[in-house]
C-alpha atoms as a PDB file:
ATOM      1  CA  UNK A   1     -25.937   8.432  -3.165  1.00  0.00           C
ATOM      2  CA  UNK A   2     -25.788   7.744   0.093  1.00  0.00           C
ATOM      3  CA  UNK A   3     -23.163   9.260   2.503  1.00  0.00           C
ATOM      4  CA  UNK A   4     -23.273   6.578   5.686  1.00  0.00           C
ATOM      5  CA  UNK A   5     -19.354   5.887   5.378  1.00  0.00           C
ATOM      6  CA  UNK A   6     -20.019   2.771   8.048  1.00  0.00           C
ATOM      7  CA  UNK A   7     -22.923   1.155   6.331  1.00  0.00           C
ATOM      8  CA  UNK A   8     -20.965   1.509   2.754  1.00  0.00           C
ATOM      9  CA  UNK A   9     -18.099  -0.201   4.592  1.00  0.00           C
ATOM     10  CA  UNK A  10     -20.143  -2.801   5.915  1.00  0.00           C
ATOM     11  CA  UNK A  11     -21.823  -3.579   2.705  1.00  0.00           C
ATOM     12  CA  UNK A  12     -18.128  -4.954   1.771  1.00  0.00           C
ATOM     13  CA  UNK A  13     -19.117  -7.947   3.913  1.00  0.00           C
ATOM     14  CA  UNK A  14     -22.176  -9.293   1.816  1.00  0.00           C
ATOM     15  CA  UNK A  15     -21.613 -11.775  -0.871  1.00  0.00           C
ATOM     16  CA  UNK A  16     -23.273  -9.430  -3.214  1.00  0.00           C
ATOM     17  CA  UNK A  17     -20.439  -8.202  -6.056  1.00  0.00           C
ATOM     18  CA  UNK A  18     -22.649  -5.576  -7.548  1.00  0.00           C
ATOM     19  CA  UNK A  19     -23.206  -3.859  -3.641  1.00  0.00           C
ATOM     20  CA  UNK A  20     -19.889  -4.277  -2.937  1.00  0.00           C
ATOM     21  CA  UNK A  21     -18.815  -2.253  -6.196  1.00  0.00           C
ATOM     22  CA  UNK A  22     -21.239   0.283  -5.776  1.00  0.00           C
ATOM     23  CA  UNK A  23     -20.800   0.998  -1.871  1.00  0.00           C
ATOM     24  CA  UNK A  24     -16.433   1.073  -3.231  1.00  0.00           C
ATOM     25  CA  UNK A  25     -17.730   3.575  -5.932  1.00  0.00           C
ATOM     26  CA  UNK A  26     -20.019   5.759  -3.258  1.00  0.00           C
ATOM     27  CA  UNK A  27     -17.174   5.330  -0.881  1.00  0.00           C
ATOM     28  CA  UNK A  28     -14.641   6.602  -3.700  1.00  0.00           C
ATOM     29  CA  UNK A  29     -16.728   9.747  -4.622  1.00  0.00           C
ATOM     30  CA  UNK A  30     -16.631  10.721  -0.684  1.00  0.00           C
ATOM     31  CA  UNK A  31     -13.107  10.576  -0.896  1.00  0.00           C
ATOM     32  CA  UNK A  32     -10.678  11.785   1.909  1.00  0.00           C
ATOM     33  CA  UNK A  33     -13.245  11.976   4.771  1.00  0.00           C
ATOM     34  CA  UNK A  34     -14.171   7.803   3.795  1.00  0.00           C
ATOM     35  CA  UNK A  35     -10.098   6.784   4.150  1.00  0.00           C
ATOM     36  CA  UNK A  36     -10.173   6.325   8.045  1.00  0.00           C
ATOM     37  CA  UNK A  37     -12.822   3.647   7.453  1.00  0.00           C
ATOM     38  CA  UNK A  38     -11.245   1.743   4.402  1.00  0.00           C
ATOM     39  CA  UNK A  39      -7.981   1.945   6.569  1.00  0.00           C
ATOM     40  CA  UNK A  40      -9.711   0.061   9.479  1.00  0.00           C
ATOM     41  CA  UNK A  41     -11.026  -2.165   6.839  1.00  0.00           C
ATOM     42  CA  UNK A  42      -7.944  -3.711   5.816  1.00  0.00           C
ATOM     43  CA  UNK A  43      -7.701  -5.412   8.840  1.00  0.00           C
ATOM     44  CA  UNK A  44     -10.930  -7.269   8.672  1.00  0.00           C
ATOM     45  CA  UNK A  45     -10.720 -10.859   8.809  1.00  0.00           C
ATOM     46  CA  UNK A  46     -12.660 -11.092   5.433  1.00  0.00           C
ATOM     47  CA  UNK A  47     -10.309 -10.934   2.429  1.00  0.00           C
ATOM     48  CA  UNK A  48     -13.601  -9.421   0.378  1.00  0.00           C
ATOM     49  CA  UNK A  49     -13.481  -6.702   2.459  1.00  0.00           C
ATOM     50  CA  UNK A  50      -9.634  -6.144   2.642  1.00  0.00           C
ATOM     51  CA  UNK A  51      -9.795  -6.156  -1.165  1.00  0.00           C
ATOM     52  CA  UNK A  52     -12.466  -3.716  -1.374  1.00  0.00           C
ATOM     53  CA  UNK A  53     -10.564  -1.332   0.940  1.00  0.00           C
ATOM     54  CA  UNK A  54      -7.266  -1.798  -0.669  1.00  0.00           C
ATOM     55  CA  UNK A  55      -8.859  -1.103  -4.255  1.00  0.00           C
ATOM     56  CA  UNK A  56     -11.097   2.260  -2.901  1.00  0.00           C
ATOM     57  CA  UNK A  57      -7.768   3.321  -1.079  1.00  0.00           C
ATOM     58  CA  UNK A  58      -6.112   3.211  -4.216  1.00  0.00           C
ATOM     59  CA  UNK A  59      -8.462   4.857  -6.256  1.00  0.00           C
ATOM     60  CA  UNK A  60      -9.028   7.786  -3.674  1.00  0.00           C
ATOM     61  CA  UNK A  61      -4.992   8.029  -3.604  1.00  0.00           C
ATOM     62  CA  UNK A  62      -4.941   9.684  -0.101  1.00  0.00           C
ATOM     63  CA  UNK A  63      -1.173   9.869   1.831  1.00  0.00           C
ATOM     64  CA  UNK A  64      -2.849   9.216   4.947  1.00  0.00           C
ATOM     65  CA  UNK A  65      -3.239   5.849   3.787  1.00  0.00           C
ATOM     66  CA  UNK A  66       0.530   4.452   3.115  1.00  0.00           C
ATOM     67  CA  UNK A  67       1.199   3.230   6.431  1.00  0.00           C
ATOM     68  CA  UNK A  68      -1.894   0.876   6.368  1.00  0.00           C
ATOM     69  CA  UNK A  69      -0.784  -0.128   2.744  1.00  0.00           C
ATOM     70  CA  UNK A  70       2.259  -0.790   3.390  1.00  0.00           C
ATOM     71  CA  UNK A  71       1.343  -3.242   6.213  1.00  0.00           C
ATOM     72  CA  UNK A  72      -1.432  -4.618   3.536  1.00  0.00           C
ATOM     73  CA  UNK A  73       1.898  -5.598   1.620  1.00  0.00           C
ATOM     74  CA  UNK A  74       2.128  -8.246   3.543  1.00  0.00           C
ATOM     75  CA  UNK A  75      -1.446  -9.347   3.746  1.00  0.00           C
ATOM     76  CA  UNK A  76      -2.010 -13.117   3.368  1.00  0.00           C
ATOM     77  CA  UNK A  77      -3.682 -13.130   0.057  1.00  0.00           C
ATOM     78  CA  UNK A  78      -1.746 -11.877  -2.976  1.00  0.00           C
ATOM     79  CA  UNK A  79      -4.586 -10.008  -4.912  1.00  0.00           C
ATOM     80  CA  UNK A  80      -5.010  -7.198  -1.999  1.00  0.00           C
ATOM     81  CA  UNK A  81      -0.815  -7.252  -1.871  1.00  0.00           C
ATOM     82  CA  UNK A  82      -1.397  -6.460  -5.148  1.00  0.00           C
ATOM     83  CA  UNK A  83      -3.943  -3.536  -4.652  1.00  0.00           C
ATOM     84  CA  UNK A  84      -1.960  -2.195  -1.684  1.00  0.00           C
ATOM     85  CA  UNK A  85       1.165  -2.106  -4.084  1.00  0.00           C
ATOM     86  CA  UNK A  86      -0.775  -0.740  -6.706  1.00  0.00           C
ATOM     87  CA  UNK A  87      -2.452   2.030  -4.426  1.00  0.00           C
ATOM     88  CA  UNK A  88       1.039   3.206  -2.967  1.00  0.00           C
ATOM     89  CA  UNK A  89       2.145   3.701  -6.726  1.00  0.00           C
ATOM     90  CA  UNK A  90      -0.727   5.888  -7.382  1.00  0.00           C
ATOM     91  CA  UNK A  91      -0.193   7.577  -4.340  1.00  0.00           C
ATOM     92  CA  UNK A  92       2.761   8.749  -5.516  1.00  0.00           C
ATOM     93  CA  UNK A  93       6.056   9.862  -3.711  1.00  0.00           C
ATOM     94  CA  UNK A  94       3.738  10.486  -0.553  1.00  0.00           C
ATOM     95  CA  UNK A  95       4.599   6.393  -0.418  1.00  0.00           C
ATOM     96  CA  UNK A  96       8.181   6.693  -0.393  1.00  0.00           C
ATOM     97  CA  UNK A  97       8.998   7.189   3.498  1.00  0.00           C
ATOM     98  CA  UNK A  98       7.046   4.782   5.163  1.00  0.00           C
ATOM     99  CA  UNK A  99       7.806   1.923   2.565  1.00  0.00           C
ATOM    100  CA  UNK A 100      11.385   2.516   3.346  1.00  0.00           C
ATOM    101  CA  UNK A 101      10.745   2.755   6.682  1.00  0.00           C
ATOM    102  CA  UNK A 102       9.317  -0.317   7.087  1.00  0.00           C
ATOM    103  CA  UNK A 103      11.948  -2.068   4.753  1.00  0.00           C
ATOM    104  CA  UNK A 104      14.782  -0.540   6.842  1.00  0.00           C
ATOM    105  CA  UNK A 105      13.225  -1.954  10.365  1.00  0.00           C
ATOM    106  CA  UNK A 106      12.229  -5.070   8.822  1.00  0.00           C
ATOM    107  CA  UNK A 107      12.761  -5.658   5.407  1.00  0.00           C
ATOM    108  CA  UNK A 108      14.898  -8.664   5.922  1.00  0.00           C
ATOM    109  CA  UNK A 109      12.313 -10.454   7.291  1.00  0.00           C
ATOM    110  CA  UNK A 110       9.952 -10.623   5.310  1.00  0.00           C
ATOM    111  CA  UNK A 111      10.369 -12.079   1.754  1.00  0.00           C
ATOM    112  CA  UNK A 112       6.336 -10.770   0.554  1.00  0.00           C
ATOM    113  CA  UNK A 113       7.419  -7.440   1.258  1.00  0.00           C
ATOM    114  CA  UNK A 114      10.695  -7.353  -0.178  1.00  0.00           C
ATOM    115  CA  UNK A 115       8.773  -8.287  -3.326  1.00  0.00           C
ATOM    116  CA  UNK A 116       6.023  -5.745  -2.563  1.00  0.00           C
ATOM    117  CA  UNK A 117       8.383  -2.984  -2.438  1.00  0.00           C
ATOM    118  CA  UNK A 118      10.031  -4.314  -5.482  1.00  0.00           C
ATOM    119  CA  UNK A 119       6.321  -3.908  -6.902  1.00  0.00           C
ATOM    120  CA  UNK A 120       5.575  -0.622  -5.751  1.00  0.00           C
ATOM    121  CA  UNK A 121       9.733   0.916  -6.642  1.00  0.00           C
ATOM    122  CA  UNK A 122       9.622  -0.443 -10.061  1.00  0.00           C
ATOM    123  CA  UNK A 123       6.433   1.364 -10.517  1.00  0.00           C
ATOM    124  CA  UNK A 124       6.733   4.441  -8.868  1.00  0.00           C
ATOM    125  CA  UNK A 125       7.784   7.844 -10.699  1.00  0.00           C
ATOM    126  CA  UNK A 126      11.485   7.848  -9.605  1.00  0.00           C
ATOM    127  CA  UNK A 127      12.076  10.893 -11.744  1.00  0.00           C
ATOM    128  CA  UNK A 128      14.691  12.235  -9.949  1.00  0.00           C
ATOM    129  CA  UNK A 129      14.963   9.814  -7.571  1.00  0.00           C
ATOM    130  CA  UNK A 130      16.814   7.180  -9.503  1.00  0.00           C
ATOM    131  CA  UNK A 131      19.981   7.158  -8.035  1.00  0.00           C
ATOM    132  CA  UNK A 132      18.246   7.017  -4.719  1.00  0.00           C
ATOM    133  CA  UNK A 133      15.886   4.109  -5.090  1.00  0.00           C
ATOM    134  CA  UNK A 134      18.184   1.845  -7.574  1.00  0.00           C
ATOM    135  CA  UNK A 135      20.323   0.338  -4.529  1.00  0.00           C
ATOM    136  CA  UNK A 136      16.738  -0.422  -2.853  1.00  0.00           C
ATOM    137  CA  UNK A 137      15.468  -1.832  -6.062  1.00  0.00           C
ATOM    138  CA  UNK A 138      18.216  -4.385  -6.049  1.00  0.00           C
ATOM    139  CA  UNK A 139      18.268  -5.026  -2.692  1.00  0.00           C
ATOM    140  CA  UNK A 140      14.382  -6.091  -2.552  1.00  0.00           C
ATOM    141  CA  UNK A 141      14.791  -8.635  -5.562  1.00  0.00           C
ATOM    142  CA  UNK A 142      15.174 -12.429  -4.037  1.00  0.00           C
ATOM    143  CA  UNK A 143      18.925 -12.932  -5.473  1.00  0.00           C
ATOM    144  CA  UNK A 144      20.018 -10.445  -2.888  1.00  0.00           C
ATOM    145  CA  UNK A 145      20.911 -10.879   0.657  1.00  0.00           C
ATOM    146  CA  UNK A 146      17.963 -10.097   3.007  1.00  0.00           C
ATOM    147  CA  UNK A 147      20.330  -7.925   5.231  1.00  0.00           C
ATOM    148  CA  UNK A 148      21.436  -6.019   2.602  1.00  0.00           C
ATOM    149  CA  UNK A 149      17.743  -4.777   2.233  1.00  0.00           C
ATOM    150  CA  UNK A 150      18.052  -2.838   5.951  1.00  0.00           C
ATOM    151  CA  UNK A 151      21.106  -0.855   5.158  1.00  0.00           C
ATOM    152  CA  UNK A 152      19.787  -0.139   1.531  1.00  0.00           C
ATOM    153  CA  UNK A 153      16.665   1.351   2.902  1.00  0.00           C
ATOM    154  CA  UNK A 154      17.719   3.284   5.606  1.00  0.00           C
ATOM    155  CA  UNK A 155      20.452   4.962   3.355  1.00  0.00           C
ATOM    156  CA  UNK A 156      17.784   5.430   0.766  1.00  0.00           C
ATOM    157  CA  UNK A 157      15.488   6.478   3.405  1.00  0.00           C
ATOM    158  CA  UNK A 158      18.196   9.324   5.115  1.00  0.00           C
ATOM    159  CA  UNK A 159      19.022  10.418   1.506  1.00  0.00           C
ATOM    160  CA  UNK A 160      15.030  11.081   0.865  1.00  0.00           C
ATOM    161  CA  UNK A 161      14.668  13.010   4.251  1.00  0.00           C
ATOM    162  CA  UNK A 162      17.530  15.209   3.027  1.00  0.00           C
ATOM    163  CA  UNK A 163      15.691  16.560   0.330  1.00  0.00           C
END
């Protein structure tokens, strides 16, 4: 295995599959000390590479990611929205605040997040949290006002602080 956390990174640019799943699973079994590079990857210009990030991210389930994947939420292709949702679930509650955060200083405008959020909150383990995250939940759906969303969150957001 090699351990060259750049030149895995950078294999997410060839147009070979197989390299690019094997470099995500090298990059995966490195873990923590890989996540600064898959975060800087998510803003390459290259939607291979953003996916590749997005997925290894996910997989490695580090809290230093969520900022970055919430941003990816609103990426311009839908299958690494998808992974960044899908990587903030399995990251857990660690998710929670900056997803809120984010909805609460801009949720309104911006209907791909709204729906990302509705992704990751429908998704999440709320246990215990229910009563918390509902109002959010139906804020974020697209039959809601977008304004609504920014008061929803922040209370949400406040509520989760106070924990």
């Amino acid at each position: 295995m090699r351990n060259d956390i750049s030149a895995l990174v950078e294999d997410f640019t060839c147009d070979d599959v197989i390299k690019c799943q094997i470099a995500r699973r090298e990059l995966v079994t490195i873990g923590n000390e890989a996540v600064p590079h898959l975060i800087k990857a998510l803003s390459n210009k290259r939607h291979w590479v953003r996916w590749e990030a997005a997925k290894a991210l996910g997989q490695i389930g580090e809290k230093e990611a969520t900022e970055a994947l919430v941003k990816a939420l609103e990426d311009n292709e839908f299958d690494v929205r998808w992974l960044a949702a899908e990587a903030l679930i399995n990251i857990g509650r660690d998710s929670l605040e900056p997803l809120l955060a984010t909805l609460a200083d801009h949720g309104e405008e911006s209907l791909i997040l709204r729906r990302g959020a509705h992704h990751v909150l429908h998704d999440i383990d709320r246990s215990g949290l229910e009563a918390i995250l509902r109002p959010v939940m139906s804020a974020v759906e697209d039959s809601a006002p977008a304004i609504a969303v920014l008061q929803v969150a922040k209370k949400a957001l406040d509520s989760l602080k106070g924990q």
